[in-house]
Protein backbone atom coordinates (compact mmCIF):
# COMPACT_ATOMS: atom_id res chain seq x y z
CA UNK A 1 14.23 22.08 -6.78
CA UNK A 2 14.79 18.27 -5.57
CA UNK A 3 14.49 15.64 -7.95
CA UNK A 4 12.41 13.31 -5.49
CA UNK A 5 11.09 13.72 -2.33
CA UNK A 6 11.54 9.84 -1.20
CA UNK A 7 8.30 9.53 1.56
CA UNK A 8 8.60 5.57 4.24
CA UNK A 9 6.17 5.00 7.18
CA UNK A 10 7.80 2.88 9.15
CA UNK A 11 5.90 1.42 12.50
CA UNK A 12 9.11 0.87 15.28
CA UNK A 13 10.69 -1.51 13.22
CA UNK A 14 13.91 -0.12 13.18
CA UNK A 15 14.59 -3.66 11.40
CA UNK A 16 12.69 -3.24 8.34
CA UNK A 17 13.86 0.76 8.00
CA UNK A 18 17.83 0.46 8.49
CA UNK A 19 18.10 -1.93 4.98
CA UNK A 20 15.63 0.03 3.67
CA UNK A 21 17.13 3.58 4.12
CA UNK A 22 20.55 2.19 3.40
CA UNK A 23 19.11 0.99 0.14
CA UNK A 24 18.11 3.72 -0.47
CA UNK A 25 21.18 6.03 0.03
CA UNK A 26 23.82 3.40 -1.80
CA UNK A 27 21.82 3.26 -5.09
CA UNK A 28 20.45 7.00 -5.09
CA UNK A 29 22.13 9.61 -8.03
CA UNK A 30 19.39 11.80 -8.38
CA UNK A 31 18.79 14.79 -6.12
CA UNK A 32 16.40 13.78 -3.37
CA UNK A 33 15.49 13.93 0.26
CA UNK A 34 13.86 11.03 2.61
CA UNK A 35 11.16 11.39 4.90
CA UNK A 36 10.32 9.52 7.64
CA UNK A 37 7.38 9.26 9.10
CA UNK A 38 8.20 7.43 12.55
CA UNK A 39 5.24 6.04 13.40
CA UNK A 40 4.52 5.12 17.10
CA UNK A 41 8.27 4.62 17.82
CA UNK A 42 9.72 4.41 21.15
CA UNK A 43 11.98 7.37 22.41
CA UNK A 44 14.94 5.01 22.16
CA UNK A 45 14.31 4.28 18.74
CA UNK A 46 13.44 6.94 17.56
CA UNK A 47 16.58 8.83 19.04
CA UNK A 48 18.91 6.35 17.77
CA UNK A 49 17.32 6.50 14.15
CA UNK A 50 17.77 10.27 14.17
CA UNK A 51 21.52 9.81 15.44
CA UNK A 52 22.06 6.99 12.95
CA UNK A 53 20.79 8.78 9.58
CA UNK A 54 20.97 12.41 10.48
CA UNK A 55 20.20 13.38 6.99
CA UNK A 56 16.89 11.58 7.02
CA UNK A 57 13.93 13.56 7.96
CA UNK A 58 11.84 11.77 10.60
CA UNK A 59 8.42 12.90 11.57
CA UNK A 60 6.79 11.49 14.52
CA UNK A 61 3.07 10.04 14.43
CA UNK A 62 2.01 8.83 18.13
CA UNK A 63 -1.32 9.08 17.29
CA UNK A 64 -3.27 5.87 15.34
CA UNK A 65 -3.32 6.92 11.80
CA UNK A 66 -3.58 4.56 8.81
CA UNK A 67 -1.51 4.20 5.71
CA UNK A 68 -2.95 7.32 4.23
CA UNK A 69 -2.84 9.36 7.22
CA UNK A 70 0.87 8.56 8.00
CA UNK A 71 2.25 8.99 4.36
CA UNK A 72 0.19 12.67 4.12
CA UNK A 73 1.54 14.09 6.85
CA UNK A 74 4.90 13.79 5.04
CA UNK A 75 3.82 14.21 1.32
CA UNK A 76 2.54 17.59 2.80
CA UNK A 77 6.18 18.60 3.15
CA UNK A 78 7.52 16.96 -0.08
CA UNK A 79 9.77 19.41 -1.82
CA UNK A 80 10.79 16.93 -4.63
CA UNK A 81 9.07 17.19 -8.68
CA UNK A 82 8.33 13.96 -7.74
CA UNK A 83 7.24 11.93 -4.53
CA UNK A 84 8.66 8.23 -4.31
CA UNK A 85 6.59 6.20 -2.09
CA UNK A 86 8.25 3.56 -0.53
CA UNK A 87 7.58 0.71 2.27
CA UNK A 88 9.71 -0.06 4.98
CA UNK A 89 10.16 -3.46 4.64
CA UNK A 90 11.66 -2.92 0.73
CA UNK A 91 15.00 -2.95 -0.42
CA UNK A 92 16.59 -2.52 -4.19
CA UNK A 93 20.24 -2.59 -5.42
CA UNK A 94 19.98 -0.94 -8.65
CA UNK A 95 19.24 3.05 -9.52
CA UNK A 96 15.78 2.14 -9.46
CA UNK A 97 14.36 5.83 -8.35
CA UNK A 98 16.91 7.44 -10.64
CA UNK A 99 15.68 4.92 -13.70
CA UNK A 100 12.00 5.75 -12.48
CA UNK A 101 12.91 10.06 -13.15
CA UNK A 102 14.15 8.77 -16.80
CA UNK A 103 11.31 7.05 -17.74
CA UNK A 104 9.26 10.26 -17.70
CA UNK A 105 11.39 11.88 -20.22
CA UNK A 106 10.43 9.66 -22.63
CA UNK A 107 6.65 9.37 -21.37
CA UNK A 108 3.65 11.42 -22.91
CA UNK A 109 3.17 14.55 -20.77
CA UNK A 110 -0.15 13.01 -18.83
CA UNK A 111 2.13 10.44 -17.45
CA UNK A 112 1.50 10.59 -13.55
CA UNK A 113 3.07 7.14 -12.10
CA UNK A 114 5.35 4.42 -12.72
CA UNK A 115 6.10 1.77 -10.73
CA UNK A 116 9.00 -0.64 -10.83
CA UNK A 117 8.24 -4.79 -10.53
CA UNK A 118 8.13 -5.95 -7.28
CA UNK A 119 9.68 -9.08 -6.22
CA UNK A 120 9.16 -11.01 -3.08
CA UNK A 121 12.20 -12.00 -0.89
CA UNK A 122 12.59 -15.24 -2.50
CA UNK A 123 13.19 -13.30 -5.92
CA UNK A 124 10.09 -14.77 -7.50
CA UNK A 125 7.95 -12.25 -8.93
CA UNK A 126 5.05 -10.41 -6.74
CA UNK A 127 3.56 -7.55 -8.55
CA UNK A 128 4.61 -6.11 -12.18
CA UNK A 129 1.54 -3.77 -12.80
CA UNK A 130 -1.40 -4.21 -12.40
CA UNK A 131 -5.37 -4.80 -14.84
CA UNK A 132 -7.94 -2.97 -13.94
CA UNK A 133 -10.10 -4.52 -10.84
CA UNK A 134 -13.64 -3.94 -11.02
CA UNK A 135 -15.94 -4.74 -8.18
CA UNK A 136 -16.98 -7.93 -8.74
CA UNK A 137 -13.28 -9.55 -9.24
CA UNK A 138 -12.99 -8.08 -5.42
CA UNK A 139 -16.60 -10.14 -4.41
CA UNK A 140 -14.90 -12.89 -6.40
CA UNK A 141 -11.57 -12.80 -4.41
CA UNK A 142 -13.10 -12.99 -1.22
CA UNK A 143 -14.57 -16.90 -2.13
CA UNK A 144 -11.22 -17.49 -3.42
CA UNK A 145 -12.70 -17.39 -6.94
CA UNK A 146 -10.72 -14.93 -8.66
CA UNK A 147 -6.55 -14.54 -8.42
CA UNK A 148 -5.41 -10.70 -9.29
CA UNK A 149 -2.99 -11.56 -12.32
CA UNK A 150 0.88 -11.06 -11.16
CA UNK A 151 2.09 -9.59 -14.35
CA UNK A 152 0.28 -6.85 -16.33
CA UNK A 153 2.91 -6.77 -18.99
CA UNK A 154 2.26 -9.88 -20.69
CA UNK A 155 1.01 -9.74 -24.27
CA UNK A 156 1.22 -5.75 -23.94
CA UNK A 157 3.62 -4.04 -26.54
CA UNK A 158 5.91 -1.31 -24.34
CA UNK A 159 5.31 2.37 -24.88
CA UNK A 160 9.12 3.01 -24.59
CA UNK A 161 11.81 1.08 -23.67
CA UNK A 162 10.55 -1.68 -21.02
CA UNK A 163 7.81 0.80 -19.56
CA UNK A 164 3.93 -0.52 -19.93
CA UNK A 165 0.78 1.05 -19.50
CA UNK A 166 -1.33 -0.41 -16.76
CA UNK A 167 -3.84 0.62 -15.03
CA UNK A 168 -3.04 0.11 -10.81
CA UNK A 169 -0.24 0.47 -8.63
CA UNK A 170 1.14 -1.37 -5.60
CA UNK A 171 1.15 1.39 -2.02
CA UNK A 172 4.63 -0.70 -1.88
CA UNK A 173 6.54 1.82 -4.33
CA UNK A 174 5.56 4.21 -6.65
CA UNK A 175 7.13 7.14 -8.14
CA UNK A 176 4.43 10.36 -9.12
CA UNK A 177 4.45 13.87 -9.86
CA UNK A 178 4.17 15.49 -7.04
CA UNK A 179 2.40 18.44 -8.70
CA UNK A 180 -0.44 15.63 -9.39
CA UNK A 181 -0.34 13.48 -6.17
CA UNK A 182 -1.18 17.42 -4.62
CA UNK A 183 -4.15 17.94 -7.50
CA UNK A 184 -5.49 14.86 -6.67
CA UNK A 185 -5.77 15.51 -2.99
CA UNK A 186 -2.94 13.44 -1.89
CA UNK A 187 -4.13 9.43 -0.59
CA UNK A 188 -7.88 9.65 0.54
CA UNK A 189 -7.58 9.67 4.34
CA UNK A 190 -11.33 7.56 4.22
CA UNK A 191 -9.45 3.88 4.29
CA UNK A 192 -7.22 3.14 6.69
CA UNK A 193 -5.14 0.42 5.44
CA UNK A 194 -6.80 -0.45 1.74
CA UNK A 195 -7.11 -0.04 -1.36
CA UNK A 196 -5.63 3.23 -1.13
CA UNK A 197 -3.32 2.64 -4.19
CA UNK A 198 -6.00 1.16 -5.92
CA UNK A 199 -8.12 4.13 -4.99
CA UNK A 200 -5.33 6.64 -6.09
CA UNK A 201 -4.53 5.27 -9.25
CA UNK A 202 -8.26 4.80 -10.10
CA UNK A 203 -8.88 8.80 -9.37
CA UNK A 204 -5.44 9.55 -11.07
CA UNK A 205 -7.06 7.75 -14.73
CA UNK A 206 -10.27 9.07 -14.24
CA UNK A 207 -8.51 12.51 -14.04
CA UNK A 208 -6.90 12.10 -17.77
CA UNK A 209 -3.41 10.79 -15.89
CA UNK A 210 -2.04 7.61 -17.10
CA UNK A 211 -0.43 4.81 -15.17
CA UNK A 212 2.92 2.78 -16.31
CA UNK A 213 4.87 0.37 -15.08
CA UNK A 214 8.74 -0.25 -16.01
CA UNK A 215 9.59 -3.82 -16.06
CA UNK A 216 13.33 -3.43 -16.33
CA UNK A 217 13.31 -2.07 -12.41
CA UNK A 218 12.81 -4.34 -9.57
CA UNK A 219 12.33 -3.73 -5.67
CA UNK A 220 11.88 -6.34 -3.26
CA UNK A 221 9.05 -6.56 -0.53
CA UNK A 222 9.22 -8.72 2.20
CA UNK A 223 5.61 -8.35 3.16
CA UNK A 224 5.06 -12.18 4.07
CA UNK A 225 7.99 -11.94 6.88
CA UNK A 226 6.28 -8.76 8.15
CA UNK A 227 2.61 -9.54 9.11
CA UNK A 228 1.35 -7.71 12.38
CA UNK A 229 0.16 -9.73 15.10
CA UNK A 230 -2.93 -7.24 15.17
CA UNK A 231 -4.77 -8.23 11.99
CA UNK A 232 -7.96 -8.75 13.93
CA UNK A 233 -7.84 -4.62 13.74
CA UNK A 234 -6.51 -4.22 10.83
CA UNK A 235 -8.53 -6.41 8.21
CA UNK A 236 -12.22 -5.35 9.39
CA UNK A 237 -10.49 -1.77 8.53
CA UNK A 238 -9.32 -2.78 5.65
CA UNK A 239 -12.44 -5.06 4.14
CA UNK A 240 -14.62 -1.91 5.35
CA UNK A 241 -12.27 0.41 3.56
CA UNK A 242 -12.76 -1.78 0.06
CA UNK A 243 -16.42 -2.10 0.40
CA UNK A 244 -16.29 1.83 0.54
CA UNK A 245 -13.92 1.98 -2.26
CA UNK A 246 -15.74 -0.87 -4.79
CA UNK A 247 -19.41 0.03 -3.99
CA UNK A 248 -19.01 4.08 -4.59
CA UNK A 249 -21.14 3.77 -7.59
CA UNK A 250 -24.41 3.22 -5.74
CA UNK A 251 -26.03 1.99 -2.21
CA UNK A 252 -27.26 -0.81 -4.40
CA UNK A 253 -24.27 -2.02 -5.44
CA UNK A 254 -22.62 -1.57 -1.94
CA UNK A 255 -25.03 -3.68 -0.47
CA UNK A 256 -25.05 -6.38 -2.93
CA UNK A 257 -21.17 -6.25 -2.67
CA UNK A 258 -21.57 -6.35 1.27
CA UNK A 259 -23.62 -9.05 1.40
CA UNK A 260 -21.56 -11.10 -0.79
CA UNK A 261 -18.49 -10.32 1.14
CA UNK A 262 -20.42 -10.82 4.79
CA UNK A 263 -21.35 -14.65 3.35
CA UNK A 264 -18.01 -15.63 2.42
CA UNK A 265 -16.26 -14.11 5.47
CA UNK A 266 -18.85 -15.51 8.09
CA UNK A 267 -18.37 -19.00 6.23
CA UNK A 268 -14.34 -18.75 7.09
CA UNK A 269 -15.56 -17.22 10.48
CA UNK A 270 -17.39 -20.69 10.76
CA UNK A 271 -14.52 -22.88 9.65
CA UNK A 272 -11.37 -20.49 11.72
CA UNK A 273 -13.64 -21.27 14.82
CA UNK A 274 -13.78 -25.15 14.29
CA UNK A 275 -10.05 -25.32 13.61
CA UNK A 276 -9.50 -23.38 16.66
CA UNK A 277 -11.57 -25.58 18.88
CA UNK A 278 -9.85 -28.29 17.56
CA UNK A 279 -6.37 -26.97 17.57
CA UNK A 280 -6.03 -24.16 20.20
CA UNK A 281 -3.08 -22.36 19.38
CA UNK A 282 -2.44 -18.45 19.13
CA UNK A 283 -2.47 -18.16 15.85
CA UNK A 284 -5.65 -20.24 15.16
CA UNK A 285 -7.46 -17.56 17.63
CA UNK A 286 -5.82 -14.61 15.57
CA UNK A 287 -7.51 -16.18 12.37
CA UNK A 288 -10.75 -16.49 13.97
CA UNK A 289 -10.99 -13.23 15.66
CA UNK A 290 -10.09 -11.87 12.33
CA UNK A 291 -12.91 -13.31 10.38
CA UNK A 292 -15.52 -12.48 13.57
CA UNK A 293 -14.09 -8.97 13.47
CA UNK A 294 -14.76 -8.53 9.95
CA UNK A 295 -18.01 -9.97 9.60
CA UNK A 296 -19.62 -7.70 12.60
CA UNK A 297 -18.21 -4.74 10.97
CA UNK A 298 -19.38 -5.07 7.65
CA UNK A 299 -23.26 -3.82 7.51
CA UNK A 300 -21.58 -1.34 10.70
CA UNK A 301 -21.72 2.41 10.21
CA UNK A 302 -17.96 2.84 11.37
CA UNK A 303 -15.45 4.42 9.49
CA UNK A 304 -12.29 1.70 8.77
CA UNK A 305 -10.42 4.53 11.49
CA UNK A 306 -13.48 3.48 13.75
CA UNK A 307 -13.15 0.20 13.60
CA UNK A 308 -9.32 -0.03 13.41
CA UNK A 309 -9.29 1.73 17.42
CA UNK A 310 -12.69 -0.27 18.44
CA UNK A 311 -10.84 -3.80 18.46
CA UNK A 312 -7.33 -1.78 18.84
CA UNK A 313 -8.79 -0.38 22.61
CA UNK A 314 -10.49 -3.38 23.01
């Protein structure tokens, strides 16, 4: 059996996959195989990638899926112990995967995931773990009230080595059991864009699995040079998607949660309009369809899929 089963959606940015994969290959000991999902690539670039990296896998996804949909279709074929979950627009230099495979040697036998820190481009630290987020730090977030902590390590005692418990992961890279990403149903295919790692690793706890994070590996995401020109789809998919996720517990609490939400987004609705009246520009109307987007979707009875395609189509 493989070692890892290395799974990257990539949406036709040949760009962001080419350093990725060759990252990938140059620092790579263990056994493994990469799959690609190719996701609404052109027939030029998708041929080339094929002729490029012939020992890649790529699976083609012209249909609009989300970040759940995209990744299951090739976790489905994972042949790897584990699955290593990677974005496109990452890169590493180090063993990373092959240090991630260690760590679980040492690691109690619940151990599902560990993570490695994530860095952004300018080498200044992004994620390394991360607390637990309840509801009400998301409600919190939204009126710029509450700041997710970058570092879940500090004042924690390691378990081994420089590996931590924590208690969410990053969708950016992860490395799981893929005996246990298949138990726990693989990523829930209800959001479309988020918090499907915060979803995962909340269902992976509340299973008995544990979470960890290994502080001595680093990967860098370059998610701030990446940022799609259609986030007036995605973010009313992806607020939807969290108001699913953070008000499970009861309609009570969902509404509560949605109404705080609607408030803070139709005030930045207000404000995006304003500065776009004042200072026309295309981004200024991008931020302000955004924020209208989201706050007509939020008491809607779409699914985040629904309303991804709604303002997609329209």
């Amino acid at each position: 059996m493989l070692d890892v089963s290395i799974v990257i959606v990539c949406m036709n940015r040949p760009d962001n996959l080419y350093p990725c994969l060759r990252s990938v290959i140059s620092n790579t000991g263990v056994s493994y195989e990469i799959l690609v999902v190719a996701y609404m690539f052109s027939d030029e670039n998708y041929a080339k990638a094929c002729a490029d990296f012939p020992s890649v896998t790529f699976i083609r996804s012209d249909e609009i899926r989300g970040f759940s949909e995209n990744n299951n279709l090739a976790l489905r074929r994972a042949k790897g112990r584990f699955c290593f979950v990677l974005n496109d627009d990452t890169e590493f230099s180090t063993p990373v995967i092959d240090a991630l495979v260690k760590d679980f040697d040492s690691l109690p036998d619940n151990a599902a995931i560990v993570s490695p820190r994530i860095l952004n481009a300018d080498g200044t630290l992004q994620l390394c773990g991360r607390p637990p987020y309840p509801a009400i730090y998301y409600a919190l977030q939204q009126w710029h009230l509450h700041r997710e902590p970058i570092d879940d390590t500090a004042s924690k005692s390691p378990v081994t080595g420089n590996v931590y418990g924590t208690s969410n992961i990053t969708g950016a890279c992860f490395l799981i059991r893929t005996s246990v990403f298949e138990s726990l149903g693989w990523f829930d295919e209800r959001y479309f864009f988020t918090p499907e790692d915060i979803a995962l690793s909340t269902l992976a706890r509340e299973r008995g699995y544990a979470v960890y994070v290994d502080a001595a590996q680093s990967i860098t995401h370059k998610w701030k040079t990446t940022v799609s020109g259609i986030s007036p789809c995605i973010r009313p998919a992806a607020v939807k998607g969290s108001l699913i996720f953070f008000g499970r517990r009861s309609r009570a609490e969902r509404f509560l949660l949605s109404f705080a939400v609607w408030c803070a987004e139709s005030t930045k609705r207000l404000k995006a309009w304003m500065r776009y009246k004042l200072h026309p520009s295309g981004e200024n109307r991008i931020k302000w369809l955004s924020f209208r987007n989201i706050s007509k979707e939020i008491f809607s009875n779409l699914t985040p899929k629904e309303i991804f395609i709604k303002y997609y189509n329209g």
